[in-house]
C-alpha atoms as a PDB file:
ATOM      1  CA  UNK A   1     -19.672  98.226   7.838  1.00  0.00           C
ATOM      2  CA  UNK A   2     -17.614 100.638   9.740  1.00  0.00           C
ATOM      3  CA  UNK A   3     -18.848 103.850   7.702  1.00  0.00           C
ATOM      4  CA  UNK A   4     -21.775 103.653   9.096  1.00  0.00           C
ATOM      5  CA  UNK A   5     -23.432 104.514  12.106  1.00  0.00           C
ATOM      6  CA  UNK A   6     -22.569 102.520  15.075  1.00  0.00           C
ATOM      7  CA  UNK A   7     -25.046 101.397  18.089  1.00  0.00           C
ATOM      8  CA  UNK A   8     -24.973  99.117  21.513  1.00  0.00           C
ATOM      9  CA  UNK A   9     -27.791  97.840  23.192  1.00  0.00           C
ATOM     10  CA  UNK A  10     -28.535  98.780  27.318  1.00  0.00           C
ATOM     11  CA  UNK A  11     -27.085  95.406  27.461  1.00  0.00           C
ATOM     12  CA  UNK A  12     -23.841  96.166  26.293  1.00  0.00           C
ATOM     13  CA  UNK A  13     -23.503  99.583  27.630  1.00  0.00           C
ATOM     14  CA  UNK A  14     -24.625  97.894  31.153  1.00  0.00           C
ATOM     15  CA  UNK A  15     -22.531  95.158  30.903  1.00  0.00           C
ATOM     16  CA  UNK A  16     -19.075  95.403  29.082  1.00  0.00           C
ATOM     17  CA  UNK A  17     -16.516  98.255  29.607  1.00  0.00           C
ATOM     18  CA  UNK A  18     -16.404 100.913  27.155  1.00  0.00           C
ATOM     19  CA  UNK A  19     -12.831 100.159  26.700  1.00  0.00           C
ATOM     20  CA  UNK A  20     -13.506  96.677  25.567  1.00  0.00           C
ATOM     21  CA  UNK A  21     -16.500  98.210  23.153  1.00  0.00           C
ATOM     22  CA  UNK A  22     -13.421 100.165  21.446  1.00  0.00           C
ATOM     23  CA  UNK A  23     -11.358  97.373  21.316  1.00  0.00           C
ATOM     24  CA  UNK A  24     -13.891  95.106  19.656  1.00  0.00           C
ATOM     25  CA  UNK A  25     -15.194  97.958  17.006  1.00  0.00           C
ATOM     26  CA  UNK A  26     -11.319  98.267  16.601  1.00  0.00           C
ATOM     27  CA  UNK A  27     -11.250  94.168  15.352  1.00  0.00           C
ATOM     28  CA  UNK A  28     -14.042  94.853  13.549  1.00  0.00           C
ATOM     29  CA  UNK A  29     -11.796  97.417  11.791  1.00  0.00           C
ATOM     30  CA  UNK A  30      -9.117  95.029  11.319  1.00  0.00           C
ATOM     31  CA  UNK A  31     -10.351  92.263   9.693  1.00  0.00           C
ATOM     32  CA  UNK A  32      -9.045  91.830   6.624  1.00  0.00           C
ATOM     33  CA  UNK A  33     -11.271  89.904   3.881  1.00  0.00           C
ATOM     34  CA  UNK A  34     -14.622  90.877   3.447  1.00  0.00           C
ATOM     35  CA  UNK A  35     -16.682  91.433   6.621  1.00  0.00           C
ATOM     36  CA  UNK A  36     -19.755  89.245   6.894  1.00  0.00           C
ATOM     37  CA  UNK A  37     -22.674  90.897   7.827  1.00  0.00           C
ATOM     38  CA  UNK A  38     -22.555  89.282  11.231  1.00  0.00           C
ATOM     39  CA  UNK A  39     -19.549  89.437  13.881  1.00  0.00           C
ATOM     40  CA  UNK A  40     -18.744  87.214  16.634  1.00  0.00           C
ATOM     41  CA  UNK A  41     -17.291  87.803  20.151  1.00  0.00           C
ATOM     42  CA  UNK A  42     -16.693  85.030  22.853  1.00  0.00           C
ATOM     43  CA  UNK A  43     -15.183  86.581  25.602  1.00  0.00           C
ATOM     44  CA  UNK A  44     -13.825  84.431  28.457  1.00  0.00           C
ATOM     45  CA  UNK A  45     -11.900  86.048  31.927  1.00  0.00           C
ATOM     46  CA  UNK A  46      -8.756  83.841  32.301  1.00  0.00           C
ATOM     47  CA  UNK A  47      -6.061  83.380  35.088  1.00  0.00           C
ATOM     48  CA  UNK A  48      -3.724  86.787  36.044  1.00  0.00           C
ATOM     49  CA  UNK A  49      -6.791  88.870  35.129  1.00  0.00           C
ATOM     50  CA  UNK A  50      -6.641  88.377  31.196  1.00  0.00           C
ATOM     51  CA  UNK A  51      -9.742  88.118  29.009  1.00  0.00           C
ATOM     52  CA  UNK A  52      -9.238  86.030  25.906  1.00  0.00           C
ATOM     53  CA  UNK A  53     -11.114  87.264  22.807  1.00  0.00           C
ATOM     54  CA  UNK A  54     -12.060  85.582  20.230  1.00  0.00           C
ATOM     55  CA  UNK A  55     -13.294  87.095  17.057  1.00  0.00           C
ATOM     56  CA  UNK A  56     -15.110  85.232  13.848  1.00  0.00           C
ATOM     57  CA  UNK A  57     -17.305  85.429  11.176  1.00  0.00           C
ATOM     58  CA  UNK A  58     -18.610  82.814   8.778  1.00  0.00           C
ATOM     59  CA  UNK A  59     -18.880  84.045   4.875  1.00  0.00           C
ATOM     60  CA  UNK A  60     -15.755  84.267   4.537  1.00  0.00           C
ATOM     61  CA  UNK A  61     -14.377  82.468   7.182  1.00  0.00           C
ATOM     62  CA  UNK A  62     -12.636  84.334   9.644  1.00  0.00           C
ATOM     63  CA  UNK A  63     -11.255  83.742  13.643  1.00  0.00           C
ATOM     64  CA  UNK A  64      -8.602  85.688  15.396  1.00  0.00           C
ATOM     65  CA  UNK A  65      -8.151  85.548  18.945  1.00  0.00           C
ATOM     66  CA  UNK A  66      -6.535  87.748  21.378  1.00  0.00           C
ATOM     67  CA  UNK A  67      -5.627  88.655  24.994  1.00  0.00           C
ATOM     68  CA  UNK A  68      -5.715  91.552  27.026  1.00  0.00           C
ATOM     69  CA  UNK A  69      -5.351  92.774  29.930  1.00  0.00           C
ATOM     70  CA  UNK A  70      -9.423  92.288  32.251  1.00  0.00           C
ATOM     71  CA  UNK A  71     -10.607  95.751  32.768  1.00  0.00           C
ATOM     72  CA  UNK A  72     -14.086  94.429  34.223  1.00  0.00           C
ATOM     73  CA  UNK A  73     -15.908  91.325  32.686  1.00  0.00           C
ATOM     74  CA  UNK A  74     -16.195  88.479  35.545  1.00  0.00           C
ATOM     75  CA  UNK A  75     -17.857  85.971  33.175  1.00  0.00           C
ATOM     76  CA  UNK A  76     -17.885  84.419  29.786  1.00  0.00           C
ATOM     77  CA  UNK A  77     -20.114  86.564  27.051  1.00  0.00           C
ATOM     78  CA  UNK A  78     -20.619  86.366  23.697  1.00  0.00           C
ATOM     79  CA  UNK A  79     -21.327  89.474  21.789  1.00  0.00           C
ATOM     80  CA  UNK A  80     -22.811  90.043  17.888  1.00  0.00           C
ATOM     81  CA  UNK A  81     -22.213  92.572  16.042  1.00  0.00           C
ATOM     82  CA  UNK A  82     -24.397  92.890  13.364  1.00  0.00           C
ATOM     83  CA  UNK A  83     -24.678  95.250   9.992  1.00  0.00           C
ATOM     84  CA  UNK A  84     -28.047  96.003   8.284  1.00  0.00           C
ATOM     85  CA  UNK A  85     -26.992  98.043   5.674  1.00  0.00           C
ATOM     86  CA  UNK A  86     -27.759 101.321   7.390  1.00  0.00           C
ATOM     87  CA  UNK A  87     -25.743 101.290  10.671  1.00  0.00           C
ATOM     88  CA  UNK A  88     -24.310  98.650  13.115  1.00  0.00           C
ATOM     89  CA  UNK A  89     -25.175  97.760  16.365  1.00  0.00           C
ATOM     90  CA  UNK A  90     -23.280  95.110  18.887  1.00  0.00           C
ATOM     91  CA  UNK A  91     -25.504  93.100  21.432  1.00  0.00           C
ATOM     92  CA  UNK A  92     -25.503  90.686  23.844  1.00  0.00           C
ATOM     93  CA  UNK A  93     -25.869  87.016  22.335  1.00  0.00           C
ATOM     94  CA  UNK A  94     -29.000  86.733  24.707  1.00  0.00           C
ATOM     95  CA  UNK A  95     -30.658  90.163  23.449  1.00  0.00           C
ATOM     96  CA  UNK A  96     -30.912  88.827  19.717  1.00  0.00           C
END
């Protein structure tokens, strides 16, 4: 998946920091059974400016979840990443 090429929509590039963009290619990165052709984000700001992320796929199953610290996102999002074979690109749940 990750020797490919790599693509956001507007959406993402409008909405999410690139720093979080990085971080979630990075989990993407780290997962470690097979990656499904499909990635999950739900990203939720929590209390002392945190954002919880939580990261899943299906086939195999797969779910980590982290914090860090908010660097911008004032409302729960979920984000797909998904892999075609030729290159990658993460969206915004509501631009599939």
């Amino acid at each position: 998946m990750l020797d490919k090429d790599r693509y956001s929509t507007r959406g993402v590039s409008k909405e999410i920091p690139f720093e979080i963009q990085l971080l979630l290619w990075s989990m993407i990165e780290d997962v470690t059974v097979k990656k499904d052709y499909l990635q999950v984000f739900e990203i939720e700001p929590v209390k002392d400016n945190l954002l919880k992320i939580e990261h899943r796929q299906e086939v195999p199953k797969y779910k980590k979840e982290i914090v860090v610290r908010n660097v911008g996102i004032n409302s729960k999002v979920k984000i797909f990443v998904i892999n075609d074979g030729e290159y990658s690109t993460m969206m915004l749940s509501e631009e599939y």
